[in-house]
C-alpha atoms as a PDB file:
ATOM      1  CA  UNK A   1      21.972  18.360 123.275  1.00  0.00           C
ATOM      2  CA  UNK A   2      19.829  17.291 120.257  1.00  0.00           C
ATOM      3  CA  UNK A   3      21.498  14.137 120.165  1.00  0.00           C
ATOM      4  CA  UNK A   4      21.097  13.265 123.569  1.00  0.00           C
ATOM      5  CA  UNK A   5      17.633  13.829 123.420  1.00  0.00           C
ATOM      6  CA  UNK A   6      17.547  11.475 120.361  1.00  0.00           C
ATOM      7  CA  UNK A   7      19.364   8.942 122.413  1.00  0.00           C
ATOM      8  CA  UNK A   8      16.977   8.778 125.402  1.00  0.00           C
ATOM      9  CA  UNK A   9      13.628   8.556 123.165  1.00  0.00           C
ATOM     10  CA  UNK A  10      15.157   5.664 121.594  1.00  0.00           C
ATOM     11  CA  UNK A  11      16.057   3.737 124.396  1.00  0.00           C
ATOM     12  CA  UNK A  12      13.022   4.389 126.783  1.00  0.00           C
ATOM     13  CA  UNK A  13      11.194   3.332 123.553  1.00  0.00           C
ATOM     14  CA  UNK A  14      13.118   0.172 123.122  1.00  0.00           C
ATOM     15  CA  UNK A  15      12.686  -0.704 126.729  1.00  0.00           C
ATOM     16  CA  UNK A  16       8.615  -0.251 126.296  1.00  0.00           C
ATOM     17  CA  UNK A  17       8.511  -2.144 123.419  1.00  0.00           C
ATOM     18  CA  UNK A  18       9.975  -5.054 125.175  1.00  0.00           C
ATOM     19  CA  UNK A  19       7.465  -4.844 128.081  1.00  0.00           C
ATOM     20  CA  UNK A  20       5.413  -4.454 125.749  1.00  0.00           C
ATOM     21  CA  UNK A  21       6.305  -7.918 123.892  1.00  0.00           C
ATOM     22  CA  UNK A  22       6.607  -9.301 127.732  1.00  0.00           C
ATOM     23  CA  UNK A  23       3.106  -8.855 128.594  1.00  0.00           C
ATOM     24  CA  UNK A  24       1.668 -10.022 125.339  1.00  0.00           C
ATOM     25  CA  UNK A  25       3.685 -13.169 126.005  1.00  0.00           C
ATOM     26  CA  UNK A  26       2.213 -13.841 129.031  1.00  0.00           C
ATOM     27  CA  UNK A  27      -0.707 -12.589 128.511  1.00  0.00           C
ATOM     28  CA  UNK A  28      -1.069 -15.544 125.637  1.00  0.00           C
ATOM     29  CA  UNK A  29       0.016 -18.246 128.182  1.00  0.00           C
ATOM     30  CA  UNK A  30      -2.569 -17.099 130.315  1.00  0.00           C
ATOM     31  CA  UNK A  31      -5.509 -17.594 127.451  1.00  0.00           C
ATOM     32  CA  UNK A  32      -3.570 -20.979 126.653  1.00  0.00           C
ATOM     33  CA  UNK A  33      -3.543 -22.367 130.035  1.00  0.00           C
ATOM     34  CA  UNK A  34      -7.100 -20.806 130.720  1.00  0.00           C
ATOM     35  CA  UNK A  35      -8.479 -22.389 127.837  1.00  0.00           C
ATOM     36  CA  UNK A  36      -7.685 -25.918 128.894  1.00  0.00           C
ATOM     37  CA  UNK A  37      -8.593 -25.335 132.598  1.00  0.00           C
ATOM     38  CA  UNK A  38     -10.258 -29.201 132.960  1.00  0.00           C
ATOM     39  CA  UNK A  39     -12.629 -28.060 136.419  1.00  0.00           C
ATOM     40  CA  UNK A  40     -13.989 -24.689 137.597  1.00  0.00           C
ATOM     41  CA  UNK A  41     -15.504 -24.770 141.066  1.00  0.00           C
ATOM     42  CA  UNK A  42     -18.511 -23.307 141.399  1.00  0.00           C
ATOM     43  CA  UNK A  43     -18.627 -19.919 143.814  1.00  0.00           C
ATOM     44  CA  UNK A  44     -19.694 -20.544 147.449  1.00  0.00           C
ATOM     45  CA  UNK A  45     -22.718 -19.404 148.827  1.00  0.00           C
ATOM     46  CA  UNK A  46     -22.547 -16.278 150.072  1.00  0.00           C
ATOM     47  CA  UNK A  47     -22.571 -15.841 153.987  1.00  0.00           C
ATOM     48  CA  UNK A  48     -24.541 -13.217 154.081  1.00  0.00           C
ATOM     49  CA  UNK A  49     -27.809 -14.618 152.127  1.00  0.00           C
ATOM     50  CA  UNK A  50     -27.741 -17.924 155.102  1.00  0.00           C
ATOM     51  CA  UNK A  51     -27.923 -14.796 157.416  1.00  0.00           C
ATOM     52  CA  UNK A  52     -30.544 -13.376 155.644  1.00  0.00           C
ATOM     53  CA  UNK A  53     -32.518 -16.554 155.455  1.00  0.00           C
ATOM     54  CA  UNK A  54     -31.759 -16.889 159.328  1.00  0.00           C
ATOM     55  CA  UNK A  55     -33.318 -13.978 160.486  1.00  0.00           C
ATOM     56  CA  UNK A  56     -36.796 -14.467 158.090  1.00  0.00           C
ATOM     57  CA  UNK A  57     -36.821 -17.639 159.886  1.00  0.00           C
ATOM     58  CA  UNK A  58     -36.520 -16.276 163.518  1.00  0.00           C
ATOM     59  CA  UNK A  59     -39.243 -13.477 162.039  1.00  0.00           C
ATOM     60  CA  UNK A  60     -41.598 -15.881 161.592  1.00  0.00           C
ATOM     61  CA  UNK A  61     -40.872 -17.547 164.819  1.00  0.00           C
ATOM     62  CA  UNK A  62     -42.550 -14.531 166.795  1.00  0.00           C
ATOM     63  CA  UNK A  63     -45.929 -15.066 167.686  1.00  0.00           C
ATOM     64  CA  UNK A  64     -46.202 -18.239 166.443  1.00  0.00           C
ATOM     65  CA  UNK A  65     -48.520 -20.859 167.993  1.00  0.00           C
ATOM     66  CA  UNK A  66     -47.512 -23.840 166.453  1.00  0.00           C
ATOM     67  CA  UNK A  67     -45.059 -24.780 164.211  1.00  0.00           C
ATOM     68  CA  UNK A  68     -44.853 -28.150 162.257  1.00  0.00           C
ATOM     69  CA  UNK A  69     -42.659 -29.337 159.086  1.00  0.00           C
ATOM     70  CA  UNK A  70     -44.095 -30.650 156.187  1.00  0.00           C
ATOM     71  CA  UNK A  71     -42.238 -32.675 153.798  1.00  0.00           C
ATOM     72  CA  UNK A  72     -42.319 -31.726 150.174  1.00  0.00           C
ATOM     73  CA  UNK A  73     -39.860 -33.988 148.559  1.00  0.00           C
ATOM     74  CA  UNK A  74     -40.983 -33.745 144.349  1.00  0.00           C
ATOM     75  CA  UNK A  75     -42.318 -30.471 145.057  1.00  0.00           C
ATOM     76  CA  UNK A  76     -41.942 -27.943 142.196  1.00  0.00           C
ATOM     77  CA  UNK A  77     -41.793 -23.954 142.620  1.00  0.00           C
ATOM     78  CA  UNK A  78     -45.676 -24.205 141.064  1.00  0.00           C
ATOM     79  CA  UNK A  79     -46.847 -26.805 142.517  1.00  0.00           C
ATOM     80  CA  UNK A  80     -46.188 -25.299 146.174  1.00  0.00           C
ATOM     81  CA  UNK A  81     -46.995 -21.666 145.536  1.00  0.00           C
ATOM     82  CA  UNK A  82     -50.617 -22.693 146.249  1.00  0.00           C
ATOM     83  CA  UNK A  83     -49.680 -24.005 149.526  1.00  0.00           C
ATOM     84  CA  UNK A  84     -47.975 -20.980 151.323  1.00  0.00           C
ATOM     85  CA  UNK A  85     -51.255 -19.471 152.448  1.00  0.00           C
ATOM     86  CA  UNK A  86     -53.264 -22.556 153.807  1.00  0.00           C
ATOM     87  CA  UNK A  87     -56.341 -20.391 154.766  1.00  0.00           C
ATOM     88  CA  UNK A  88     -57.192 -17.994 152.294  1.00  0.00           C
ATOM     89  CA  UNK A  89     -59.992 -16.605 154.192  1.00  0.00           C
ATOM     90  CA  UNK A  90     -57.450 -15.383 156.986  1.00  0.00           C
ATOM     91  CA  UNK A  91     -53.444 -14.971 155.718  1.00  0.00           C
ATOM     92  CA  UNK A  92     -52.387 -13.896 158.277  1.00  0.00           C
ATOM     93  CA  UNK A  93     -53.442 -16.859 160.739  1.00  0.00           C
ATOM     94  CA  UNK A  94     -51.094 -18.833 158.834  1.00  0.00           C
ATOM     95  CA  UNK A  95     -47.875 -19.564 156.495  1.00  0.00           C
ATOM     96  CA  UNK A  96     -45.937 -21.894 154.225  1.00  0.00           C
ATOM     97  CA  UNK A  97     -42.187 -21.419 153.754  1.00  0.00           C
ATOM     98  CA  UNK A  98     -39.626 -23.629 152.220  1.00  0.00           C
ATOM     99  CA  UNK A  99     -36.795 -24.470 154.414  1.00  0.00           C
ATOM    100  CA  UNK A 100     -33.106 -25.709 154.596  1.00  0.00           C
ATOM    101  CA  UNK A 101     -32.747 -27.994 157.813  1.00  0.00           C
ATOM    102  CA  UNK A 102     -29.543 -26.935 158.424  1.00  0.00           C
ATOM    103  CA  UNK A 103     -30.453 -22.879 158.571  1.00  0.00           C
ATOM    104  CA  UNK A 104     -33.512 -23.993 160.638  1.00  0.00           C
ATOM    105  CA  UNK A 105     -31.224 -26.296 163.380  1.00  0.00           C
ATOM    106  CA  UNK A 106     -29.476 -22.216 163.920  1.00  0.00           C
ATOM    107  CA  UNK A 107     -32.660 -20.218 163.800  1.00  0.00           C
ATOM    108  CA  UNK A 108     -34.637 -22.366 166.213  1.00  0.00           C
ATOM    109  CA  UNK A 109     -31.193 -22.836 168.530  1.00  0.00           C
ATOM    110  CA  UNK A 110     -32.180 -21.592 172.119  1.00  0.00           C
ATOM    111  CA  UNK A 111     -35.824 -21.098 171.706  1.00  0.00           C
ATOM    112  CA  UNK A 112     -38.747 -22.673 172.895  1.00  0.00           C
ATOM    113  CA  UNK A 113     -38.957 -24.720 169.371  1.00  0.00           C
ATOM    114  CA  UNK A 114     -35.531 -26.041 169.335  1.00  0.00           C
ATOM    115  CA  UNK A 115     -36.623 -29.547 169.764  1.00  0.00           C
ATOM    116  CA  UNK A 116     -38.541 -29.958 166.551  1.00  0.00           C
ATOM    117  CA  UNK A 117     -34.965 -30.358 164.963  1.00  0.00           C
ATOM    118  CA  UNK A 118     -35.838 -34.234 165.343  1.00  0.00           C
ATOM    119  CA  UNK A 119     -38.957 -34.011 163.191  1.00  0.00           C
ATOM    120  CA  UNK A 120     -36.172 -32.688 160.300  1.00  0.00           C
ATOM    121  CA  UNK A 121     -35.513 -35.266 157.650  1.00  0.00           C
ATOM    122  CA  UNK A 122     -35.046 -35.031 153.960  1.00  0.00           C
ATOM    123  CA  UNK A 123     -36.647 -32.008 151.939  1.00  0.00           C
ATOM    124  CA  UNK A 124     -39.196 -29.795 153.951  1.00  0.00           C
ATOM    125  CA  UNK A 125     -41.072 -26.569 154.251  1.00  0.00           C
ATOM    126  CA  UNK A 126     -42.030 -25.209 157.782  1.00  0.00           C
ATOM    127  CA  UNK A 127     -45.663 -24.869 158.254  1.00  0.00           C
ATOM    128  CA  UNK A 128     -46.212 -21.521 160.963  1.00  0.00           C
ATOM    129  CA  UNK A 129     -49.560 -21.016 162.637  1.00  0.00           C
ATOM    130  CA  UNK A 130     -50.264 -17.795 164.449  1.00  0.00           C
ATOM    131  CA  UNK A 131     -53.751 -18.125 165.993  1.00  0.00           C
ATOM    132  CA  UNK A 132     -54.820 -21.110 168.045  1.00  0.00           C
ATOM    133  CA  UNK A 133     -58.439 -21.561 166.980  1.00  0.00           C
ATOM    134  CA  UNK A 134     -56.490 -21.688 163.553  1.00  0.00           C
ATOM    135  CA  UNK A 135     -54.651 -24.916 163.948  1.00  0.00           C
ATOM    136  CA  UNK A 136     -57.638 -27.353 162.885  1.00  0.00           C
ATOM    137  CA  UNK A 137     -59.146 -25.379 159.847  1.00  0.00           C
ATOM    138  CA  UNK A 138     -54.998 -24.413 158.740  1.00  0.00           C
ATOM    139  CA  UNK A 139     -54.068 -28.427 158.313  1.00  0.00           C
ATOM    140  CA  UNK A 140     -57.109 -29.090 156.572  1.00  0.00           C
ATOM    141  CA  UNK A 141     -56.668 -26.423 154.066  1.00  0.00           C
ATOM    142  CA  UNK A 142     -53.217 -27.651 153.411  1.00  0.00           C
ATOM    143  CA  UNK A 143     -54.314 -31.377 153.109  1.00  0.00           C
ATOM    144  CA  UNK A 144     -57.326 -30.319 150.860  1.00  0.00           C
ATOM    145  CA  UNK A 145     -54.577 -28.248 148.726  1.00  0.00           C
ATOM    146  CA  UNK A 146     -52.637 -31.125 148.425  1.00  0.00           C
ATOM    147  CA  UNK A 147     -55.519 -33.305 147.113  1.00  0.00           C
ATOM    148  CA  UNK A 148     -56.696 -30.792 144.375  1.00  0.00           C
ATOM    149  CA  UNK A 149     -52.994 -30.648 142.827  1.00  0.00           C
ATOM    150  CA  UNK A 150     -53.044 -34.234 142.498  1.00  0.00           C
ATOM    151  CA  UNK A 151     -49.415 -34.014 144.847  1.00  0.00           C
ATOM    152  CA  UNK A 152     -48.048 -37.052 147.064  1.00  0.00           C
ATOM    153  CA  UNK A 153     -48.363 -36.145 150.757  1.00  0.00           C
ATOM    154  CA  UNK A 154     -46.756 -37.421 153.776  1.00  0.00           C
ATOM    155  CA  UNK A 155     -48.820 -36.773 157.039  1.00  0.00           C
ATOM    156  CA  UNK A 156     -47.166 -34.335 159.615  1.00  0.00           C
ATOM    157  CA  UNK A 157     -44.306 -35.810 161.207  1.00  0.00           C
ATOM    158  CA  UNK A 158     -44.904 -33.548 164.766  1.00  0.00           C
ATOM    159  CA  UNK A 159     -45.321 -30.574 165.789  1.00  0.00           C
ATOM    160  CA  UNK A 160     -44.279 -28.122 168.775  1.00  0.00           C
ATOM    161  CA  UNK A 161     -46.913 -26.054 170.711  1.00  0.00           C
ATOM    162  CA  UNK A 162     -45.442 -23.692 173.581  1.00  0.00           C
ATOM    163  CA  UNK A 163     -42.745 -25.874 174.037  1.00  0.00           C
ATOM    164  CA  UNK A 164     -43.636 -29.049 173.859  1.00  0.00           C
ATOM    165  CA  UNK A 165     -42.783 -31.724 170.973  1.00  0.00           C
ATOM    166  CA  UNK A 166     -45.823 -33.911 169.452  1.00  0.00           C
ATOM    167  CA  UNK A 167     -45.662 -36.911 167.308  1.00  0.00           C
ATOM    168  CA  UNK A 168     -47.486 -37.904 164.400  1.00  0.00           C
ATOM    169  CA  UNK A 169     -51.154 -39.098 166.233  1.00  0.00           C
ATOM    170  CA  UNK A 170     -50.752 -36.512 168.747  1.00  0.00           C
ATOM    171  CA  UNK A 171     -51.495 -33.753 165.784  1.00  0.00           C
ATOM    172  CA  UNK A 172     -54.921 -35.591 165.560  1.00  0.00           C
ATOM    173  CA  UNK A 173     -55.863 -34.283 168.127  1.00  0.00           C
ATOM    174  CA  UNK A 174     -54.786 -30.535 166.933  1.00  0.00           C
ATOM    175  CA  UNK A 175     -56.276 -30.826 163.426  1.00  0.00           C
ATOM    176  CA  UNK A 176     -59.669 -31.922 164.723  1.00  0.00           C
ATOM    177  CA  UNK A 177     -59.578 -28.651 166.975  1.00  0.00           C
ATOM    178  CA  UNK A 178     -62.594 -27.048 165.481  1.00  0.00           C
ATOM    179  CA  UNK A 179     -62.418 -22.758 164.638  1.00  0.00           C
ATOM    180  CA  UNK A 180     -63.686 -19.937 166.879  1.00  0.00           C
ATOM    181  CA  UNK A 181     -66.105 -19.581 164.787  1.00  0.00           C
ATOM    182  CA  UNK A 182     -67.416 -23.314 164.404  1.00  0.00           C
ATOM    183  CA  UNK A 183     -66.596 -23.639 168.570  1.00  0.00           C
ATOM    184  CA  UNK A 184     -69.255 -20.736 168.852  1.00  0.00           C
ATOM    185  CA  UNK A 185     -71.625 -22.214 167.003  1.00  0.00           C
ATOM    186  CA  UNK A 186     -71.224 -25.579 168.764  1.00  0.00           C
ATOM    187  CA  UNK A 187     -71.517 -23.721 172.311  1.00  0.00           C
ATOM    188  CA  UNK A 188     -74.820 -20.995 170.902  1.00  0.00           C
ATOM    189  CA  UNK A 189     -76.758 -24.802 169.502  1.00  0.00           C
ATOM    190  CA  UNK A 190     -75.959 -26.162 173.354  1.00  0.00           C
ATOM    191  CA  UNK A 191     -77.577 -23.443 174.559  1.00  0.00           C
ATOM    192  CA  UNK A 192     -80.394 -22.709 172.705  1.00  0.00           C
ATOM    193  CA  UNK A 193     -80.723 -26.361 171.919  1.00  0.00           C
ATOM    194  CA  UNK A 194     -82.645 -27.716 174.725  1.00  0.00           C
ATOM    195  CA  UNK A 195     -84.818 -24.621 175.186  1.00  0.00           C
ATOM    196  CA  UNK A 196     -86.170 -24.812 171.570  1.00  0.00           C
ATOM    197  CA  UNK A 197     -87.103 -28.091 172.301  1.00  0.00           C
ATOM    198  CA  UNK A 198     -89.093 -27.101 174.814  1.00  0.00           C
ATOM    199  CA  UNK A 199     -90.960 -24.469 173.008  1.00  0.00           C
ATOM    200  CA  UNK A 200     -91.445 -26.731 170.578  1.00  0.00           C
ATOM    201  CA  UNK A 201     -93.197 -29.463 173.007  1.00  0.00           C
ATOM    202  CA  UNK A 202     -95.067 -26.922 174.411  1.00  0.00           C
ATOM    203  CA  UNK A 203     -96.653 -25.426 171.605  1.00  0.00           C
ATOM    204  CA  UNK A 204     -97.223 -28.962 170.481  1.00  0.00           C
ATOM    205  CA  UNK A 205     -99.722 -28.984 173.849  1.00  0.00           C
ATOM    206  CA  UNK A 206    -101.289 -25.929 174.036  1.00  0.00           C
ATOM    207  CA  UNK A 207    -101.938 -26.635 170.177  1.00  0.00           C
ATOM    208  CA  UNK A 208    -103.295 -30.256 171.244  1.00  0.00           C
ATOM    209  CA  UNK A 209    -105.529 -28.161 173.694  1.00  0.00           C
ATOM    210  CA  UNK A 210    -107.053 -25.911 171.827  1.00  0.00           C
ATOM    211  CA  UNK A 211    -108.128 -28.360 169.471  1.00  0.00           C
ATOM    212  CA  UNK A 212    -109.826 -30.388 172.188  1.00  0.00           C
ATOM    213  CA  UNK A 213    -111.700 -27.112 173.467  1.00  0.00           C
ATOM    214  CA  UNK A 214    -113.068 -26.508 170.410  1.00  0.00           C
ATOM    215  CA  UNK A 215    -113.891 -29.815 169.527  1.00  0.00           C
ATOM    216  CA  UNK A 216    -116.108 -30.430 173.159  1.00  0.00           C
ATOM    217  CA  UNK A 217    -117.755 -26.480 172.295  1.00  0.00           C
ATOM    218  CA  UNK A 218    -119.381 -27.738 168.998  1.00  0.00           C
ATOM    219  CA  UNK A 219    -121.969 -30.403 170.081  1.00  0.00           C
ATOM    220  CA  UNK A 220    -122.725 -27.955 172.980  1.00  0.00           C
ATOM    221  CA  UNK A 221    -124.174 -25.116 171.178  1.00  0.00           C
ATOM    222  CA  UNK A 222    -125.565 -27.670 168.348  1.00  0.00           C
ATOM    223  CA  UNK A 223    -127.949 -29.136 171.242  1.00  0.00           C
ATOM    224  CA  UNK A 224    -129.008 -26.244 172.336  1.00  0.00           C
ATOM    225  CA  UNK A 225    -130.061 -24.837 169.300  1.00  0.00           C
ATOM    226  CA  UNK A 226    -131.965 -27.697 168.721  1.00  0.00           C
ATOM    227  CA  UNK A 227    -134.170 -27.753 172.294  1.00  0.00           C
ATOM    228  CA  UNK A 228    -134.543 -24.023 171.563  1.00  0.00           C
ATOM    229  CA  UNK A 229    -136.250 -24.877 168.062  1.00  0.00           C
ATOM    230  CA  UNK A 230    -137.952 -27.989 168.999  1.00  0.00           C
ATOM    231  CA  UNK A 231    -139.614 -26.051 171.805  1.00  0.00           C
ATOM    232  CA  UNK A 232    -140.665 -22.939 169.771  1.00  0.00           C
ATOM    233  CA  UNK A 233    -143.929 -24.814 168.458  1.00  0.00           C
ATOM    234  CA  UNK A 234    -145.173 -25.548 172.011  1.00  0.00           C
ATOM    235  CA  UNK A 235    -144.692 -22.521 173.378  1.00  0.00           C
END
């Protein structure tokens, strides 16, 4: 029995040994061949970050009053944080985001903004305004941001608003669009305008009239003091 025993160790420890020696082997070839490996393709992007970027893009599509792309070609990471909040004073009115045209052609496919897929060319960011009255001040603070960092811009290409596409010197028209703010101020100075005016001319005439009156008073009482004392001797 003891030699049987003997005889199994030794061969089940032969046969691992040349496994053993098997796997090493190839296990070498592997590092060789490895090693010398001329190309390595990069990994693909990952499907689930285009649908993440996607759905951002179809959040910021709610709400959203106008929406225009603005080319950034030379653009670096610091040189366009400053731009993703055009109007400081309000956030919210307004954002910035840096795009791929391919993820926006699927975000914006059966919605109301679908055609601004023509405005799409080369390297550009999305510029999303909220608030209507906010559509004037909103290009203006991104123009005036591009101006202070010293950056190359190229105008607004078009823009969509409910629906409809507009070129390049139809956003003219949009960017002069004064605030709510500013438009109540214009409408309050047509209002009170003209009636100030009028105060103003008619305080000018009552002023012109008093002056008059008191002017024809003086001599009045003058002469008559003077009769009064010429005529004290006689009397």
């Amino acid at each position: 029995m003891g030699a049987t025993i003997s005889t199994t160790t030794t061969s089940l420890s032969h046969h691992t040994l040349t496994l053993i020696r098997t796997q090493s082997h190839h296990h070498h070839q592997l590092r060789h061949f490895a090693k010398y490996t001329p190309y390595k393709p990069l990994p693909k992007p990952k499907v689930h970050q285009k649908l993440r970027a996607i759905k951002t893009l179809k959040s910021h599509l709610q709400d959203s009053y106008l929406i225009s792309p603005f080319p950034c070609h030379g653009f670096s990471a610091n040189k366009f944080k400053p731009l993703k909040t055009p109007l400081p004073s309000d956030p919210s009115a307004a954002k910035l985001v840096f795009v791929k045209n391919s993820l926006v052609s699927q975000a914006f496919a059966g919605t109301q903004f679908e055609a601004l897929g023509s405005c799409m060319k080369g390297m550009n960011s999305l510029l999303f305004v909220k608030k209507e009255d906010a559509v004037g001040p909103v290009m203006g603070g991104v123009k005036s941001a591009v101006k202070e960092g010293k950056l190359e811009f190229n105008d607004f290409p078009g823009a969509v608003v409910n629906g409809q596409l507009y070129g390049h010197l139809d956003l003219e028209v949009f960017q002069n669009t004064p605030s709510k703010m500013e438009a109540h101020g214009m409408v309050l100075g047509s209002l009170f305008g003209p009636s100030s005016t009028l105060m103003a001319v008619l305080e000018g005439f009552c002023a012109d009239d008093s002056a008059n009156e008191a002017a024809t008073d003086a001599p009045a009482d003058g002469g008559i003091d003077a009769k009064d004392v010429s005529e004290s001797p006689a009397q």
